[in-house]
Protein backbone atom coordinates (compact mmCIF):
# COMPACT_ATOMS: atom_id res chain seq x y z
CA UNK A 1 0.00 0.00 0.00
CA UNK A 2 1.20 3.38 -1.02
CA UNK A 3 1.96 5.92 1.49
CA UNK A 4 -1.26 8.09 1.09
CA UNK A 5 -3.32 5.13 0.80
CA UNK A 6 -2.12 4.95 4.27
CA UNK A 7 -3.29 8.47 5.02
CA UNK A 8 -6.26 7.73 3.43
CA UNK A 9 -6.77 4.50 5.67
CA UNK A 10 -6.06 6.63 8.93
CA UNK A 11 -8.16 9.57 7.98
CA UNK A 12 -11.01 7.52 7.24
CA UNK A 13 -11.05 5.59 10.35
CA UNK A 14 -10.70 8.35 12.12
CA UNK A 15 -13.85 10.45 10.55
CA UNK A 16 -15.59 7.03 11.12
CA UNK A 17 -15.37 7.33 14.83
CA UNK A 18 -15.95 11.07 14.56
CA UNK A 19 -19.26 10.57 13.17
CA UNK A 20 -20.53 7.57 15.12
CA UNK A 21 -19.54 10.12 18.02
CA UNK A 22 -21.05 13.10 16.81
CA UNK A 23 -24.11 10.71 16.42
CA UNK A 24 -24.62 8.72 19.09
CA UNK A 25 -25.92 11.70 21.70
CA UNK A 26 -28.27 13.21 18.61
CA UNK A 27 -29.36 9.40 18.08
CA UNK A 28 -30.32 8.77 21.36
CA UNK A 29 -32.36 11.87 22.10
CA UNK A 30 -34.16 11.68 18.93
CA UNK A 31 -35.30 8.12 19.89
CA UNK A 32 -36.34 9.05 23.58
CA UNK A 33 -38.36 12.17 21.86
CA UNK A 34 -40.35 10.08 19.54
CA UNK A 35 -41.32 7.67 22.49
CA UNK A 36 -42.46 10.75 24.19
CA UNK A 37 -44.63 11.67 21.03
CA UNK A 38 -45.50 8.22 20.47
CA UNK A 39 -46.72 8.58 24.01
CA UNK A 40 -48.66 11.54 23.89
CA UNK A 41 -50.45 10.31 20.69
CA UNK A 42 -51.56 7.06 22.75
CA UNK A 43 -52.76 8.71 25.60
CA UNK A 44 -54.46 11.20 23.36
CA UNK A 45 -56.17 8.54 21.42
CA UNK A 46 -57.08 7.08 24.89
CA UNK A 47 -58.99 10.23 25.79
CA UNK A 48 -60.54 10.51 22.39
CA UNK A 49 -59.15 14.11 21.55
CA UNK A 50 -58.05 15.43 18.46
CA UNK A 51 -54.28 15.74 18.30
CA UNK A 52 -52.89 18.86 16.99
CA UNK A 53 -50.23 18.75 14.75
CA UNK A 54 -49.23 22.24 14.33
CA UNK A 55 -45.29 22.72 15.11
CA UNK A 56 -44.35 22.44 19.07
CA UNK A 57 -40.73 22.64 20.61
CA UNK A 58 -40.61 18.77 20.61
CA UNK A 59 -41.13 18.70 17.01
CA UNK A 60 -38.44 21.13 16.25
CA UNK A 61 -36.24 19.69 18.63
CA UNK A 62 -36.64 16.34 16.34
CA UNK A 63 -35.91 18.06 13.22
CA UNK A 64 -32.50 19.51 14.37
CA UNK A 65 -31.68 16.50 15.94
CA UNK A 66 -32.48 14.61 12.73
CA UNK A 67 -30.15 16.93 10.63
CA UNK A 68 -27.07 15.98 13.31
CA UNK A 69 -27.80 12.52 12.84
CA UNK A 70 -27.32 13.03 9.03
CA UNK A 71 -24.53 14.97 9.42
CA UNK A 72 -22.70 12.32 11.67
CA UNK A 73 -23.79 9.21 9.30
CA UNK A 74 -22.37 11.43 6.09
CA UNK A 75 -19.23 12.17 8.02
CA UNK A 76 -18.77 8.06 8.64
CA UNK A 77 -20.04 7.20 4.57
CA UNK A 78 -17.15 9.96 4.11
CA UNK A 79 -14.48 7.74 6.08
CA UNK A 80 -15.83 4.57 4.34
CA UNK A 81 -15.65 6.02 1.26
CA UNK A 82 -11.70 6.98 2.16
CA UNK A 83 -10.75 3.65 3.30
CA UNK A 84 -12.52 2.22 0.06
CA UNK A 85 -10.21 4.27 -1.82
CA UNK A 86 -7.45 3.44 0.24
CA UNK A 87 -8.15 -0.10 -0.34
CA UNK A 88 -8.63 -0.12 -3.95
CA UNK A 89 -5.66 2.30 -4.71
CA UNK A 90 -2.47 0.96 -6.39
């Protein structure tokens, strides 16, 4: 292997972990918020009420939280990406 497929190797594991990092907290908030909603929908279904579904804080909350999660996955498909090339490079 050639000395920047090595780079290329490093760098990419590296942004791997960076990403699953910068996910994991986003991730697991997200998941606890949509129990919470999931929640609130049963318990409103329960009651027989009509659930609103203008835009609350939750809901925003979710959407930002979504975007970090894509932003850490695209980060690790970039370090995949850089060890593929790594691996494939001559």
């Amino acid at each position: 292997m050639t000395p920047v497929g090595w780079v290329l190797l490093i760098a990419g594991l590296g942004l791997i972990v960076f990403g699953y990092l910068r996910t994991r907290a986003p991730y697991a908030r997200l998941q606890a918020l949509r129990e919470q909603d999931r929640n609130v929908a049963r318990y409103e279904a329960w009651r027989g009420g009509v659930r609103d579904d203008s835009k609350t804080g939750a809901s925003v909350a979710m959407e930002i939280l979504q975007r970090q999660v894509r932003v850490g996955a695209g980060i690790g498909l970039i370090g995949i990406a850089a060890i593929a090339t790594a691996l494939f490079m001559r």
